[in-house]
C-alpha atoms as a PDB file:
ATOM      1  CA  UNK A   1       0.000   0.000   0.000  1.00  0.00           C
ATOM      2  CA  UNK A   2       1.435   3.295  -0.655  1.00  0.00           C
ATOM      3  CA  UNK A   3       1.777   6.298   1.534  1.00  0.00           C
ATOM      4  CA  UNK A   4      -0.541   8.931   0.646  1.00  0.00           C
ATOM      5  CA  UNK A   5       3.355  11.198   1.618  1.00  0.00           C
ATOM      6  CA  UNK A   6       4.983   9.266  -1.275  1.00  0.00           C
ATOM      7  CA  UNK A   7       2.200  10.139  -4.047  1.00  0.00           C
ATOM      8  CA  UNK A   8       2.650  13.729  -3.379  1.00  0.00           C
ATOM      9  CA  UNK A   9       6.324  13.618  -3.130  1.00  0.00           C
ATOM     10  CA  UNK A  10       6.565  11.796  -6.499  1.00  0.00           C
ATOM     11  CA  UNK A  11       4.057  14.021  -8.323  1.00  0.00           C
ATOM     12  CA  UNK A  12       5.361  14.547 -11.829  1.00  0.00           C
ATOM     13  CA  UNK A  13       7.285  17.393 -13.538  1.00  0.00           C
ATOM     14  CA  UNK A  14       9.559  17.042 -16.770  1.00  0.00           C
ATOM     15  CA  UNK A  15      13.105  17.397 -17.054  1.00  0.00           C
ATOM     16  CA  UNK A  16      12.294  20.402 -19.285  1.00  0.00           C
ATOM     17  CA  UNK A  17      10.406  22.042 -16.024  1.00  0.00           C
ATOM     18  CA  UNK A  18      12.809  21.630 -13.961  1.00  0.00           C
ATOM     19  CA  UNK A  19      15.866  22.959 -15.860  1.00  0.00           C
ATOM     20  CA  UNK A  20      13.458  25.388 -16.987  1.00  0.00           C
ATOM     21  CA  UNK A  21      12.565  26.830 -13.540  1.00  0.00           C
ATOM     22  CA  UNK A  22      16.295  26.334 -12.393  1.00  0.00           C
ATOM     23  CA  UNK A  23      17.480  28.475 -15.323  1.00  0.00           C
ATOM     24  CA  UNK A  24      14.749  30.861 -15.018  1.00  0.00           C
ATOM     25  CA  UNK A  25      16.040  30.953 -11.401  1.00  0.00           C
ATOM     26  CA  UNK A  26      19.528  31.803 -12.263  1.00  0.00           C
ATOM     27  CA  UNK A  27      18.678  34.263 -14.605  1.00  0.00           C
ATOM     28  CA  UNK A  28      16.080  36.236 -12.472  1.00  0.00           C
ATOM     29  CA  UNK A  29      18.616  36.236  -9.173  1.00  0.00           C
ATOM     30  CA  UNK A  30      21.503  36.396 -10.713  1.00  0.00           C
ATOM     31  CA  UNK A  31      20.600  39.748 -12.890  1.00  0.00           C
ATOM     32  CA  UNK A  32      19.230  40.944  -9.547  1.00  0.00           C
ATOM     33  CA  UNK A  33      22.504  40.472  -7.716  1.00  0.00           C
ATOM     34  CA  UNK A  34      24.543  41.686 -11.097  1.00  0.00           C
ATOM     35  CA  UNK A  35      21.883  45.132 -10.896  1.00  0.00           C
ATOM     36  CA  UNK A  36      22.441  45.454  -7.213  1.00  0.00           C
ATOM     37  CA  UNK A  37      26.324  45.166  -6.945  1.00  0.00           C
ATOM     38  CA  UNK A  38      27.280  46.586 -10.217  1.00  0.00           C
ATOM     39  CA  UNK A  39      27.630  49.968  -8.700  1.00  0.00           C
ATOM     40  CA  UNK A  40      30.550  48.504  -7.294  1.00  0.00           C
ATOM     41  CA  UNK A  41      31.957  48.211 -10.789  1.00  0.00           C
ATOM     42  CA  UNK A  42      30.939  46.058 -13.330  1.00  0.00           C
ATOM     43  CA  UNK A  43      33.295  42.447 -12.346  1.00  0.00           C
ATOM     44  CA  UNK A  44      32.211  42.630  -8.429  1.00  0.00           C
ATOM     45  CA  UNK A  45      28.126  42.721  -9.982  1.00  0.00           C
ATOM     46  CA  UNK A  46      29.203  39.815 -12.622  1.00  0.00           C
ATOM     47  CA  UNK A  47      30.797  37.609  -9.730  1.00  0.00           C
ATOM     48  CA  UNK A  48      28.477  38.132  -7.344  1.00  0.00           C
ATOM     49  CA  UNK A  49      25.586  37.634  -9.951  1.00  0.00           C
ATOM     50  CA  UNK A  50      27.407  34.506 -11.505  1.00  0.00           C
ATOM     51  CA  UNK A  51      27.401  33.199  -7.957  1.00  0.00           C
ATOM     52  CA  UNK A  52      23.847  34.119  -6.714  1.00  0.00           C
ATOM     53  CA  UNK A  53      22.559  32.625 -10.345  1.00  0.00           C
ATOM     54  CA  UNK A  54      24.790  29.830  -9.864  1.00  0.00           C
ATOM     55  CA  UNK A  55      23.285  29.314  -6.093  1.00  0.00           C
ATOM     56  CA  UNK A  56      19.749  29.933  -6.890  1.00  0.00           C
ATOM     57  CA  UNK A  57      19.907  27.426  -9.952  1.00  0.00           C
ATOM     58  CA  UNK A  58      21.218  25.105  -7.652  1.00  0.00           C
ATOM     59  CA  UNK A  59      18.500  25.369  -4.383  1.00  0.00           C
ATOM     60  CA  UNK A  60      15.497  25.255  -6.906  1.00  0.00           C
ATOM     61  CA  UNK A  61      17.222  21.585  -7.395  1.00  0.00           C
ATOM     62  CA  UNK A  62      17.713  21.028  -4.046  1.00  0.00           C
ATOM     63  CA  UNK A  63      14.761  22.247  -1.524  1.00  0.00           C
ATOM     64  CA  UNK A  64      12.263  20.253  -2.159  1.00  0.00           C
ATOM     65  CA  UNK A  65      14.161  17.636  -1.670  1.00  0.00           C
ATOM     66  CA  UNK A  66      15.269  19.096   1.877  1.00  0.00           C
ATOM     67  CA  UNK A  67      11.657  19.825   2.729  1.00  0.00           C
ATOM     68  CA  UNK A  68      10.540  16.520   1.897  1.00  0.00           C
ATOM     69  CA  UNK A  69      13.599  14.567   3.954  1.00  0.00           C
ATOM     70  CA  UNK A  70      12.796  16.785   6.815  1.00  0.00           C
ATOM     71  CA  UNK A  71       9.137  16.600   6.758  1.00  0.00           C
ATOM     72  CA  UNK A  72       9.064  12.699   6.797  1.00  0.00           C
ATOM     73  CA  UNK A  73      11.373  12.569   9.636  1.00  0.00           C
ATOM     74  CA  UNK A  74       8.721  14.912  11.895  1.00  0.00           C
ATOM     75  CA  UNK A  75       5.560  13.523  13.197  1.00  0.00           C
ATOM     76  CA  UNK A  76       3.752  16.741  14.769  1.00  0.00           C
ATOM     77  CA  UNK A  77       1.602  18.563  12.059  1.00  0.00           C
ATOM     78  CA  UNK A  78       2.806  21.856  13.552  1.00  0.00           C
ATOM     79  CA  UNK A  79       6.668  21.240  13.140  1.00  0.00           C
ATOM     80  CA  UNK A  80       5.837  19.312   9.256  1.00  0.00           C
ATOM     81  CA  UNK A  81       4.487  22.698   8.415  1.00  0.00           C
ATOM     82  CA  UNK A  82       7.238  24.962  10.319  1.00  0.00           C
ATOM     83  CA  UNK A  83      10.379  23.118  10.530  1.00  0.00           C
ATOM     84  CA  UNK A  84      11.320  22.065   7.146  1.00  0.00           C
ATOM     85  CA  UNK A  85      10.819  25.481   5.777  1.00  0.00           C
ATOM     86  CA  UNK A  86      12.706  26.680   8.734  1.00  0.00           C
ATOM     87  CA  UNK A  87      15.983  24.440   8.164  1.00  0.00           C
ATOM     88  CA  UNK A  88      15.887  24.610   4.568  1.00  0.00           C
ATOM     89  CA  UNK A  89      15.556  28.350   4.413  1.00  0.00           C
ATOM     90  CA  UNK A  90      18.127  28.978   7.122  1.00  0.00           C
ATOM     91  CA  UNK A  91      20.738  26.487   5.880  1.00  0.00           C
ATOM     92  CA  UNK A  92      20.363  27.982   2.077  1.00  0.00           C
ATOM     93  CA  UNK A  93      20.728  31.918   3.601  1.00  0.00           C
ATOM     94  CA  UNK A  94      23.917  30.305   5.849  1.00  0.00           C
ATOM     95  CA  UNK A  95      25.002  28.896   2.419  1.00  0.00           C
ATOM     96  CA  UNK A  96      24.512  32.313   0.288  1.00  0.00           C
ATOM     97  CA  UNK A  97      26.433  34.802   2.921  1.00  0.00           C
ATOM     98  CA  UNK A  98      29.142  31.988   2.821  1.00  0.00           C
ATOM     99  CA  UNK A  99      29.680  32.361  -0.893  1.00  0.00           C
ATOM    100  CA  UNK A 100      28.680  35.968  -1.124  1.00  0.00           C
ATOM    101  CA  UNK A 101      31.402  36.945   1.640  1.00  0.00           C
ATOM    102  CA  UNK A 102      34.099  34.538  -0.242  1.00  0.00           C
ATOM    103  CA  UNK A 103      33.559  36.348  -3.650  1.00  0.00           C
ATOM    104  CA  UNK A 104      33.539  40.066  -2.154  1.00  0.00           C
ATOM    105  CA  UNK A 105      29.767  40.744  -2.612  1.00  0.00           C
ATOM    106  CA  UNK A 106      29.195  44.602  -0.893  1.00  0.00           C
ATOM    107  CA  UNK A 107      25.503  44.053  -0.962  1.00  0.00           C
ATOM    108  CA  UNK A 108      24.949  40.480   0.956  1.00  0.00           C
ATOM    109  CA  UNK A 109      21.670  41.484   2.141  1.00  0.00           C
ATOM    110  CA  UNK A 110      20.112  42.836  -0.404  1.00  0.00           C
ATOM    111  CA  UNK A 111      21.543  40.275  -3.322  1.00  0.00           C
ATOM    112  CA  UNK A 112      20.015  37.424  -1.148  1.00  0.00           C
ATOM    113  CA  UNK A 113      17.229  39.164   0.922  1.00  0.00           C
ATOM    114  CA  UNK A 114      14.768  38.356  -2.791  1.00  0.00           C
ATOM    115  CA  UNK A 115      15.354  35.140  -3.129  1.00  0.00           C
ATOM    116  CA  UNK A 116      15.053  33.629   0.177  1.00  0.00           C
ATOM    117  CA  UNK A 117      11.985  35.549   0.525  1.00  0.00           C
ATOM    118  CA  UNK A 118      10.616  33.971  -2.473  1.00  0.00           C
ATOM    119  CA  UNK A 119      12.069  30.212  -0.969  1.00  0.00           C
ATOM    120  CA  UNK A 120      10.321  31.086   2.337  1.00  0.00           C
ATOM    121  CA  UNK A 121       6.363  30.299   0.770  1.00  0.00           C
ATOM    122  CA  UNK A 122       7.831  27.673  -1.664  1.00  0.00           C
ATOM    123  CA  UNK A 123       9.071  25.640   1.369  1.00  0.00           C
ATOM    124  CA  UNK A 124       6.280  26.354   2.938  1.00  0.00           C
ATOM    125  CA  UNK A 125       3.777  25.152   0.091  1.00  0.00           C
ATOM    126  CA  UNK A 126       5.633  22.095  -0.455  1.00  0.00           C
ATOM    127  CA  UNK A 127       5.327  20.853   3.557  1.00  0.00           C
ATOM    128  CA  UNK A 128       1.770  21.764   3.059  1.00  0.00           C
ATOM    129  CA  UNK A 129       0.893  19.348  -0.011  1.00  0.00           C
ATOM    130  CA  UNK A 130       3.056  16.657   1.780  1.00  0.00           C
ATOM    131  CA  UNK A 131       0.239  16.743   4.487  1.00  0.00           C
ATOM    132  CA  UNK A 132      -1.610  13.617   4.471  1.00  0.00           C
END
């Protein structure tokens, strides 16, 4: 018998989808990180929007997979609806200021601030349709 969990997890999107939304990802951040920082001059906005792009491309990938591995580890409805968008939010804002600080990005806050904000209801949608 299969776990209602499981069907929801496994619902089906095309390779084309996802590559599509992951390059759709790194173009939208990674302009917006290029647009913020370029005042800087124009190679501190390309590396820092080569590396936000690069980043965002690769959490679109990634969350929903976190979400899902943290919300079948949880058995309290409250914390399946909190935690996993909690975690995978933090660790992927953790994971941007780490890059961002390594490739001299002046703007940190505002290159990442869209993005997570955007990953905040997307995590938080996804524990939601995992609810049984």
């Amino acid at each position: 018998m299969t776990d209602r969990r499981q069907v929801t997890v496994q619902a089906k999107t095309s390779r084309c989808y996802d590559w599509g939304a992951a390059l759709l990802a790194f173009v939208v951040w990674g302009g917006w990180a290029f647009y913020v920082n370029q005042p800087a001059g124009p190679a501190v906005g390309l590396a820092s929007g080569v590396a936000q792009g690069t980043v965002s491309m690769f959490m679109t990938f990634v969350m929903i997979k976190a979400v899902t591995f943290i919300f079948r580890r949880l058995r309290s409805r409250l914390l399946q609806l909190t935690l996993p968008t909690t975690l995978t939010v933090g660790a992927a804002a953790g994971f941007l200021i780490l890059v961002h600080s390594q490739v001299g990005t002046p703007n940190i806050f505002w290159t990442i601030f869209p993005s997570l904000s955007m990953a905040v209801p997307f995590c938080a949608y996804t524990s939601y349709r995992l609810m049984p």
